[in-house]
Each structure stands twice: as structure tokens, then as C-alpha cells.
Protein backbone atom coordinates (compact mmCIF):
# COMPACT_ATOMS: atom_id res chain seq x y z
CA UNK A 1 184.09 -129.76 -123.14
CA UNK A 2 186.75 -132.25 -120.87
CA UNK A 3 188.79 -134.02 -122.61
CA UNK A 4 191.24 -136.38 -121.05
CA UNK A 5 193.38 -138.20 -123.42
CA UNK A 6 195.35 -141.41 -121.35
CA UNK A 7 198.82 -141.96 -123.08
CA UNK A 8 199.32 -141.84 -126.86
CA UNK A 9 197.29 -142.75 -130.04
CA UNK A 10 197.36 -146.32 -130.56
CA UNK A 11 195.81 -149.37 -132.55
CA UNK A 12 191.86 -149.18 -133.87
CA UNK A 13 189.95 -151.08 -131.36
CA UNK A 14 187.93 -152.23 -133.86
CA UNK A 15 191.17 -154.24 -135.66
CA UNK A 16 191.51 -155.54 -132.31
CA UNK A 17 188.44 -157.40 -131.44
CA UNK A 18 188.59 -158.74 -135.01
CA UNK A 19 192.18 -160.09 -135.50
CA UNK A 20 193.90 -162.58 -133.92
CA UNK A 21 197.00 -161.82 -135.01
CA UNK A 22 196.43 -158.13 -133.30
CA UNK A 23 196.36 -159.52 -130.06
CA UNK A 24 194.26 -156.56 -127.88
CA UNK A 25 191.13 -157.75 -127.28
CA UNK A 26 191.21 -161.03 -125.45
CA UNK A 27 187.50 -161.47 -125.02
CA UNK A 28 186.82 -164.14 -122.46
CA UNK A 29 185.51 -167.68 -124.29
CA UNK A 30 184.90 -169.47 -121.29
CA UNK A 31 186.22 -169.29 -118.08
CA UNK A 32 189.06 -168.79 -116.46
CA UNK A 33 192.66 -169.54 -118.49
CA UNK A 34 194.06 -173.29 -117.89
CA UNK A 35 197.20 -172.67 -118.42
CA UNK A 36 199.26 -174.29 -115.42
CA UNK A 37 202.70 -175.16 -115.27
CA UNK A 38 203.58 -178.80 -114.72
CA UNK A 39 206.29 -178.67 -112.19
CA UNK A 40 206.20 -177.65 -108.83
CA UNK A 41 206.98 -173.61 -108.43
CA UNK A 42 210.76 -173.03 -107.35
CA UNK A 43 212.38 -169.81 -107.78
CA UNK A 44 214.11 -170.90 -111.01
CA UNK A 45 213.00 -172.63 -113.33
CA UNK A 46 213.95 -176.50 -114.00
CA UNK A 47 213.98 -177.69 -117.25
CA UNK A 48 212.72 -179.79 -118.78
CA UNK A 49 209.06 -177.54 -118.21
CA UNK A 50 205.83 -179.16 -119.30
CA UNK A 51 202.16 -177.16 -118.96
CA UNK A 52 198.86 -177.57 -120.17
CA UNK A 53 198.09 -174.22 -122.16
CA UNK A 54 194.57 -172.34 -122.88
CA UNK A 55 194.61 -174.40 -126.05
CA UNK A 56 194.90 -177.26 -124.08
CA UNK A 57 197.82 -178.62 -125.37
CA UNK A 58 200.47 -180.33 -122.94
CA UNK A 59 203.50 -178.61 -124.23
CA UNK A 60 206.62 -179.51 -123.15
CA UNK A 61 209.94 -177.19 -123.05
CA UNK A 62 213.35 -178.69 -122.79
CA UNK A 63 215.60 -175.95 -122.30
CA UNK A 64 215.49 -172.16 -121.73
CA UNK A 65 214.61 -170.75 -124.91
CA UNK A 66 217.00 -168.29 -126.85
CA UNK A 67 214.98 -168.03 -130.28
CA UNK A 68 211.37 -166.98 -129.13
CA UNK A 69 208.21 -165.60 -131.70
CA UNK A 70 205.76 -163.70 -130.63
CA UNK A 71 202.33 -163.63 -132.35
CA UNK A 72 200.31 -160.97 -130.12
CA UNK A 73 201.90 -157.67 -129.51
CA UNK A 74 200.86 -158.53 -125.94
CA UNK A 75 203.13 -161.29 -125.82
CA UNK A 76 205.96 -159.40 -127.49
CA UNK A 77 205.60 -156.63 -124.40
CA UNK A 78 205.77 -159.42 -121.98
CA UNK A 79 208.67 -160.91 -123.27
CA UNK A 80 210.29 -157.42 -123.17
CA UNK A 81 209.04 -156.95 -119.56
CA UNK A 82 210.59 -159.94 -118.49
CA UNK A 83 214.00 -159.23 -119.85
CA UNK A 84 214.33 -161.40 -122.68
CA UNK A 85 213.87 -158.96 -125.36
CA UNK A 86 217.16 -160.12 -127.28
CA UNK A 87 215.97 -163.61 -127.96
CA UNK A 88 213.05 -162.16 -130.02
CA UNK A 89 213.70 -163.48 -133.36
CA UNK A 90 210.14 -162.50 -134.80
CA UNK A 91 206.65 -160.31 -134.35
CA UNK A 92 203.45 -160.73 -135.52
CA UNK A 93 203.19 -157.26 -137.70
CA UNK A 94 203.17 -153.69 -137.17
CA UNK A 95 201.58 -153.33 -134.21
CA UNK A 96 204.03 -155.22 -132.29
CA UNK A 97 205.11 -151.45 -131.51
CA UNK A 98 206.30 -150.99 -128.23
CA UNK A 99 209.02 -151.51 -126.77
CA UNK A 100 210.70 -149.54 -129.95
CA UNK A 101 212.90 -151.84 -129.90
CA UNK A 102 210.34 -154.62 -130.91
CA UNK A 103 209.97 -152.58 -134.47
CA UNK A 104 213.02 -153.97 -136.15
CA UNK A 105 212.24 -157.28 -135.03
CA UNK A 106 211.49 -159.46 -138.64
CA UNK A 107 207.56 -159.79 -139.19
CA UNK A 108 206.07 -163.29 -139.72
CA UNK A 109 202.63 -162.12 -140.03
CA UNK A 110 200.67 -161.38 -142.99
CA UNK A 111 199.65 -165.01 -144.40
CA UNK A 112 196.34 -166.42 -144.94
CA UNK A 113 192.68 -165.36 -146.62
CA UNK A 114 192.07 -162.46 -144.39
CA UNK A 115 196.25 -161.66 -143.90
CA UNK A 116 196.53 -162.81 -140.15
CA UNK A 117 197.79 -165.56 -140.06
CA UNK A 118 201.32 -166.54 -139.69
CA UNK A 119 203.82 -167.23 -142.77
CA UNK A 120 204.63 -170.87 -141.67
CA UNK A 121 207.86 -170.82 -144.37
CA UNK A 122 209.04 -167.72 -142.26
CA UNK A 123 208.34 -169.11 -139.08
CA UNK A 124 210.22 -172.48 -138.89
CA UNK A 125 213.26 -170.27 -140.95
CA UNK A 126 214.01 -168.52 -137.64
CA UNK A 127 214.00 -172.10 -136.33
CA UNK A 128 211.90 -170.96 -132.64
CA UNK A 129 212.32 -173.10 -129.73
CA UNK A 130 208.76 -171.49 -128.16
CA UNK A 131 206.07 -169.67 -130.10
CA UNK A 132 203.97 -167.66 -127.85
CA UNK A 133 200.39 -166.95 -128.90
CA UNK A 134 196.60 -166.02 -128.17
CA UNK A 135 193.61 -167.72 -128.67
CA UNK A 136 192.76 -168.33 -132.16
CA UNK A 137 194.24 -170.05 -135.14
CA UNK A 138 193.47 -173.81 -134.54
CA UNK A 139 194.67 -175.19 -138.04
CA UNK A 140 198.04 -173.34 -138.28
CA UNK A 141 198.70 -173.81 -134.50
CA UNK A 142 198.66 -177.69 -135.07
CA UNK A 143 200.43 -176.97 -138.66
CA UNK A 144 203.25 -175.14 -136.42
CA UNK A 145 203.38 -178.43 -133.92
CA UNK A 146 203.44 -180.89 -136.86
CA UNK A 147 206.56 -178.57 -137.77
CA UNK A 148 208.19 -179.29 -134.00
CA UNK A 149 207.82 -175.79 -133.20
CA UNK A 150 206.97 -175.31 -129.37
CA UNK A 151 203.37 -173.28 -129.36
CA UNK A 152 202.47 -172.23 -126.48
CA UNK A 153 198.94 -170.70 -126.03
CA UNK A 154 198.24 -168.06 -123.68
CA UNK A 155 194.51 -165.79 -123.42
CA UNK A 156 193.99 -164.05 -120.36
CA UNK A 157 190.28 -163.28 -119.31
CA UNK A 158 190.80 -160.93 -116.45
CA UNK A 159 193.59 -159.25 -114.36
CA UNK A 160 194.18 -162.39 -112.24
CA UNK A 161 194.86 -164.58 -115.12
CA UNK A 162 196.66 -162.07 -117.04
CA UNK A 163 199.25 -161.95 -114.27
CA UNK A 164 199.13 -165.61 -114.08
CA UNK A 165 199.85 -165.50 -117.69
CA UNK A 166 203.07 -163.74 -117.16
CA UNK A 167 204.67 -166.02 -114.64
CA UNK A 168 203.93 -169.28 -116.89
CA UNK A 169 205.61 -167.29 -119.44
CA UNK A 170 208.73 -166.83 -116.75
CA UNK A 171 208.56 -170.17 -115.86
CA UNK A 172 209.03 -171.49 -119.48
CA UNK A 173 211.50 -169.09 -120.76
CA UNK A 174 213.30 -169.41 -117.17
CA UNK A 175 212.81 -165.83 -116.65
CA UNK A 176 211.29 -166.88 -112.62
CA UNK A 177 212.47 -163.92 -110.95
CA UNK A 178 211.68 -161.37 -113.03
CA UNK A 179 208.30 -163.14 -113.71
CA UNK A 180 207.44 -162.56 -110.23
CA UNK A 181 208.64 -158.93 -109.45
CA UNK A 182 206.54 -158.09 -112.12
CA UNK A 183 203.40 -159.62 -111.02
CA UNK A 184 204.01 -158.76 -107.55
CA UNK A 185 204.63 -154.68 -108.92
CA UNK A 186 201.38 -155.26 -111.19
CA UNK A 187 199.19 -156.86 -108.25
CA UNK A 188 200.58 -153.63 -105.64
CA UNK A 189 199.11 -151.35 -108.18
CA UNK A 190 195.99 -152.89 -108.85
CA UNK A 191 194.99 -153.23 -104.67
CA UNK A 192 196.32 -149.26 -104.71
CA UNK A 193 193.39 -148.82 -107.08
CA UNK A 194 191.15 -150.06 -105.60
CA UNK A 195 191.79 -148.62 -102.78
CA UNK A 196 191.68 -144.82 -104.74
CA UNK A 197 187.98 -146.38 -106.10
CA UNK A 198 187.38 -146.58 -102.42
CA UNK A 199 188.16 -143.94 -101.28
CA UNK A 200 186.73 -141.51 -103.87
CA UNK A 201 182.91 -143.13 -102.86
CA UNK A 202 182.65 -146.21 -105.03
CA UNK A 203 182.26 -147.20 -108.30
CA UNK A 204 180.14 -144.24 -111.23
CA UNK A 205 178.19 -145.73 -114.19
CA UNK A 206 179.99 -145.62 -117.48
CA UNK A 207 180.02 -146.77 -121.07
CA UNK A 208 182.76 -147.78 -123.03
CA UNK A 209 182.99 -147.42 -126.68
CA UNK A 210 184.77 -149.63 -128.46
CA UNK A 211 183.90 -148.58 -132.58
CA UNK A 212 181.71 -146.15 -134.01
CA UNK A 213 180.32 -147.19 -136.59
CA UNK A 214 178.14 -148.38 -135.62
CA UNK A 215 177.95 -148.01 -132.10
CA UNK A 216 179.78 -151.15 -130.86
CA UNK A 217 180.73 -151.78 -126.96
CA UNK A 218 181.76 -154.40 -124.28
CA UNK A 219 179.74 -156.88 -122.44
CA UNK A 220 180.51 -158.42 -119.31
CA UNK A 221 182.95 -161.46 -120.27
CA UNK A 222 185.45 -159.85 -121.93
CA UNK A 223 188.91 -158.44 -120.52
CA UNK A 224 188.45 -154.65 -120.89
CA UNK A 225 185.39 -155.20 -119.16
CA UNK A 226 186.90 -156.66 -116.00
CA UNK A 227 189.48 -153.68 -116.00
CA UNK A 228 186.30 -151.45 -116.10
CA UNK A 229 184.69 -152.60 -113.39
CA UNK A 230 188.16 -152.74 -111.39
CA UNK A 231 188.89 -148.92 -111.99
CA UNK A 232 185.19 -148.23 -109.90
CA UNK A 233 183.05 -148.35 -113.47
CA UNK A 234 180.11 -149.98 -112.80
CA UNK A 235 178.73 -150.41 -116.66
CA UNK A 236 175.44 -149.56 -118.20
CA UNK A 237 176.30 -152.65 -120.39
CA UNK A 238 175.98 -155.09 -117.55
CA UNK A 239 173.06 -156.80 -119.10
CA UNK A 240 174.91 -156.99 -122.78
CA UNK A 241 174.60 -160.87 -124.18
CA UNK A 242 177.16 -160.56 -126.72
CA UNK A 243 181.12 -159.56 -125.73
CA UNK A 244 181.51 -156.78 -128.21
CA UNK A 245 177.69 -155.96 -128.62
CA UNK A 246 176.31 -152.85 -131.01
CA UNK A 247 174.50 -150.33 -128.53
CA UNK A 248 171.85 -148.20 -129.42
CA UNK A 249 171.65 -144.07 -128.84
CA UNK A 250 168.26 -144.76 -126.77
CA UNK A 251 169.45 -147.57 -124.51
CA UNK A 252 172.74 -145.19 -124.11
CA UNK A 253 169.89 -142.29 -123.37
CA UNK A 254 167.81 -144.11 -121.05
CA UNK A 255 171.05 -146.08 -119.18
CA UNK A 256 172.50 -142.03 -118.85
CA UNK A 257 176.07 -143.23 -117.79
CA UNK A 258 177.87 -140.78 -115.66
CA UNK A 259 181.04 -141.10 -117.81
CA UNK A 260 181.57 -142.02 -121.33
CA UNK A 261 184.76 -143.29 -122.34
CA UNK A 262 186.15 -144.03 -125.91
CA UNK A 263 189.61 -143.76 -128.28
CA UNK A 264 191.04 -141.72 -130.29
CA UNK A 265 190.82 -144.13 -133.20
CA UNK A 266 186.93 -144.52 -132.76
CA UNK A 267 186.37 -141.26 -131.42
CA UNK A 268 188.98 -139.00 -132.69
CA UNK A 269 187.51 -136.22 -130.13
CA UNK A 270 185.26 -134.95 -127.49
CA UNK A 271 183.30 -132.79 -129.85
CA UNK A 272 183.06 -135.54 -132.71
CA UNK A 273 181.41 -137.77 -130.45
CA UNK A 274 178.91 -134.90 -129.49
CA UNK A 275 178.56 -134.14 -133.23
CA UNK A 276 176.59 -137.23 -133.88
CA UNK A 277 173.18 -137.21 -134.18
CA UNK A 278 170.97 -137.79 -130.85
CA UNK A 279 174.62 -138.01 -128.69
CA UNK A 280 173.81 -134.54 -127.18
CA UNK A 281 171.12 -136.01 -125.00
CA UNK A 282 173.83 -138.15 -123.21
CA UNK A 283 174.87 -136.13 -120.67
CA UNK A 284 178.46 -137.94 -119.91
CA UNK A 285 178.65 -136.89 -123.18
CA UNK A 286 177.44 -133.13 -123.35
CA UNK A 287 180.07 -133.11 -120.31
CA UNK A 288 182.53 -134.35 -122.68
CA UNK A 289 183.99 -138.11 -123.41
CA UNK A 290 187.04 -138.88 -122.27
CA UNK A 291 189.29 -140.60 -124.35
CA UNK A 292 191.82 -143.39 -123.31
CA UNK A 293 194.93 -145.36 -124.76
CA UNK A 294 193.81 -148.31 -126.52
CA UNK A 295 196.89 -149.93 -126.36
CA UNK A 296 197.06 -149.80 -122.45
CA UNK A 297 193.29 -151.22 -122.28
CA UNK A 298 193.39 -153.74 -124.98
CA UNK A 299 196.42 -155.63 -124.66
CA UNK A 300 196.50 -157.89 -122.17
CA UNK A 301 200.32 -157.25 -121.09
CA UNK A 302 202.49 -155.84 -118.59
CA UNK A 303 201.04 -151.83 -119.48
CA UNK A 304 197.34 -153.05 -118.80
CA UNK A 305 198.34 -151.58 -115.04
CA UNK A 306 198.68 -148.46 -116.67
CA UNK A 307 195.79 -148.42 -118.66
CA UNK A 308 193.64 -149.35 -114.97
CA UNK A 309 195.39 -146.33 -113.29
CA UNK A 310 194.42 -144.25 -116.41
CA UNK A 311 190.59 -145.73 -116.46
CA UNK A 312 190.55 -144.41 -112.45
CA UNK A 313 192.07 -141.12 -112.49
CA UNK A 314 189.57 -141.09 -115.68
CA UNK A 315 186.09 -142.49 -113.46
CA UNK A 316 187.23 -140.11 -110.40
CA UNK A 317 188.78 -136.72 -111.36
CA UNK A 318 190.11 -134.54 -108.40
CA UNK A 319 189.25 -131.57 -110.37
């Protein structure tokens, strides 16, 4: 059996889709992100910076900020991308994992009925002149602003917004520059992609499995699925109502994918997803899954190009 594992092992996807404070999944809710910036675009930034955020808040910067909290490990990777790693004053948890460095950053997570929310006490200790979040949250997001802390909202729905994301996150922390050498690298890659898709014959059917179990995968308006359909998957899920829908072994039978892609933390293997009952009659999977980096797929950050690269070279092997 083939087994192609992209990158390392990484968060459960399934954690993902159902935490906010996790930060991976990013499932659209309706449209395209708002966020805008409310000055005209220069090269550097001029401060005071007000935008309108996916929340829909008008929030209003006055100064380059040096204390900055992330709550998303997205957003913690972006601020790392961008250069600013050493005003990171706190993290939303554990999984705010990469760069290393973002380990021994204080935690402010844990709070709440279901432990993902934010420890407000914590939070306005580290005294944060921006607070950058995902969707999510609504009461302790306008507890935070009651508090005078600067929350700024950010949920990316597809590759274009994600890197739209990133440059209102350079032009608030005044971090311009880098903002847009990033996006620029990010948006070279993706077109080189599609390009490879191209030129390997067009997009294959696939299936992506995001927990097992039971069976549970993505439907068209949610972010992994856009970075599917970019790195040439064209999905058997492409009629799926919900955004992380269950999926049954028939439907997977009669759609027969040509490739069936999963994680190590839902999958832990090739052979363990051919070990369930009725799989063997998918033959992506008799073939053998290939398993991918959650982290890289999930997380809508600055590695997401990586994860797209990995989700081709997985869709169109040269061997």
C-alpha cells in the first residue's frame, strides 16, 4: 500500500473544526471576509489605522503595537511570519506550536464551560495593545472591548482572503513590507500550482477525511475545501449541504474517488483505514490513502502554501 505522509504529525482535525480557540478550521460562514483597512494603502503604515474586521467591528489602532495576543495558532504563525514574533506577549494554548519559539510564549487560554475561551484576568494583565482572533466568541470579544483591549477579528474563507488577511494584519501592526513579500511569495506559489495541476491533465476526484469516527468530511464552503479544489481535487463531496458533513461508506463506494486523503490523527495509517469494515471496496483506498499534515491544511496561515504544494504532489504523483 502508498503511503505518503506530508510534513509532521500535528493537531486532531476533529479539535479543530470544534474549537475556536484551536484556530484550524476556518469554515466559511458567509462570504467572503470584510475585513478592509480604513486608510488608503502606502508602503508603511500610518497610524492612527482604523478597519472594519470580519466581526464587523470598526477597530481603530493608534500606534504600532509592541504587546500583541494571539488567540488562533494561525494568527500566532502570522505574526511570526511577519517578523514581529518578539512582541508576542501571549498564545491561545498548546497548539500555538510552531514557530518553537511560540511554545514559551504565556498561555491565556483555557477559560470558560467547554475550556476555550480566553482567561480575561490574564489577558488585560499582559496589558495588549491588539488582540488578534478568529471567528467565534461574541460575548468575551465585546467583554475584551469593554476592557479597552484592541480585538481585531480575522477568518479567512479561501486562499484570496487568507492572503488578504495577512496584509491587514501588516498594515495594523505596521509590518507593510513584510506583509507584502509574503503575500506576493504565497500568491507565486499558488499560480506555480496551478500551473503543475495543469500540466499533469487537470484536476482527479478525491475525498478528504476529516474524523473517523464516524466518517466526517468537508463540504464546499469551507477553507480546506477551497485548497482542495486548488491543488487539481475535484471532490466527490461537491454536493455536501453541511461544511463538515458525516459521509457514508456507500456514497464513498458509489462516488469511487480516485484519491483518498486523510491525517495521521484520524487515520493513523494506510492499512487502518483499509481495516475498516466495507473501506476495501474503495479503490483510492485499496491503493492506499495518503495521509497529509493537518497543521499545513487547517490553519489558515502563512504554511497553508505548503500544505497546497503537499495536497498536489499528493493528487499528481510522478511515480
Amino acid at each position: 500500500m502508498r503511503v505518503r505522509i506530508i510534513g509532521g504529525i500535528a493537531i486532531a482535525i476533529a479539535s479543530l473544526v470544534l474549537t475556536a480557540c484551536t484556530g484550524s478550521a476556518s469554515g466559511r460562514t458567509g462570504g467572503s471576509s470584510t475585513a478592509s483597512t480604513g486608510t488608503s494603502p502606502g508602503p508603511l503604515a500610518a497610524f492612527p489605522v482604523t478597519i472594519t474586521d470580519d466581526d464587523g467591528q470598526q477597530v481603530t489602532i493608534d500606534a504600532s503595537p509592541v504587546r500583541i495576543v494571539t488567540f488562533a495558532p494561525s494568527m500566532t504563525e502570522t505574526v511570526y511570519a511577519l517578523g514581529l514574533g518578539d512582541r508576542l506577549v501571549g498564545v491561545s494554548g498548546r497548539y500555538d506550536d510552531h514557530p518553537a519559539a511560540a511554545k514559551q510564549v504565556p498561555e491565556i487560554g483555557g477559560a470558560g464551560e467547554f475550556g476555550v475561551d480566553p482567561n480575561l484576568e490574564e489577558v488585560v494583565s499582559l496589558q495588549p495593545d491588539l488582540f488578534l482572533t478568529i471567528s467565534g466568541g461574541d460575548q468575551w470579544k465585546q467583554q475584551l472591548r469593554d476592557l479597552d483591549v484592541p480585538v481585531v477579528t480575522l477568518n479567512a474563507t479561501d486562499l484570496p482572503d487568507l492572503l488578504s488577511d495577512i496584509r491587514v494584519v501588516g498594515r495594523i501592526t505596521g509590518a507593510t513590507d513584510a506583509a507584502d513579500a509574503l503575500t506576493s511569495d504565497m500568491q507565486e506559489r499558488a499560480d506555480a500550482v496551478a500551473i503543475a495541476v495543469s500540466d499533469a491533465g487537470g484536476p482527479v476526484s478525491c475525498f478528504f477525511e476529516v474524523y473517523f469516527p464516524p466518517l466526517t468530511t468537508v463540504g464546499p464552503n469551507t477553507f480546506i475545501y477551497d485548497l482542495l479544489v486548488r491543488a487539481g481535487c475535484d471532490p466527490v463531496t461537491s454536493d455536501a449541504k453541511a461544511d463538515y458533513p458525516a459521509w457514508s461508506v456507500e456514497k464513498l463506494i458509489a462516488g469511487q474517488p480516485d484519491v483518498y486523503i486523510a491525517t495521521p490523527e484520524s487515520a493513523k495509517s494506510a492499512e487502518a483505514v483499509a481495516s475498516r469494515p466495507g473501506f476495501a471496496a474503495i479503490l483510492a483506498v485499496a491503493k492506499g490513502a495518503v495521509l497529509v499534515d493537518s497543521d499545513l491544511i487547517t490553519r489558515p496561515g502563512p504554511r497553508v502554501i505548503e500544505g497546497l504544494e503537499g495536497l498536489e504532489a499528493a493528487l499528481h504523483p510522478s511515480d
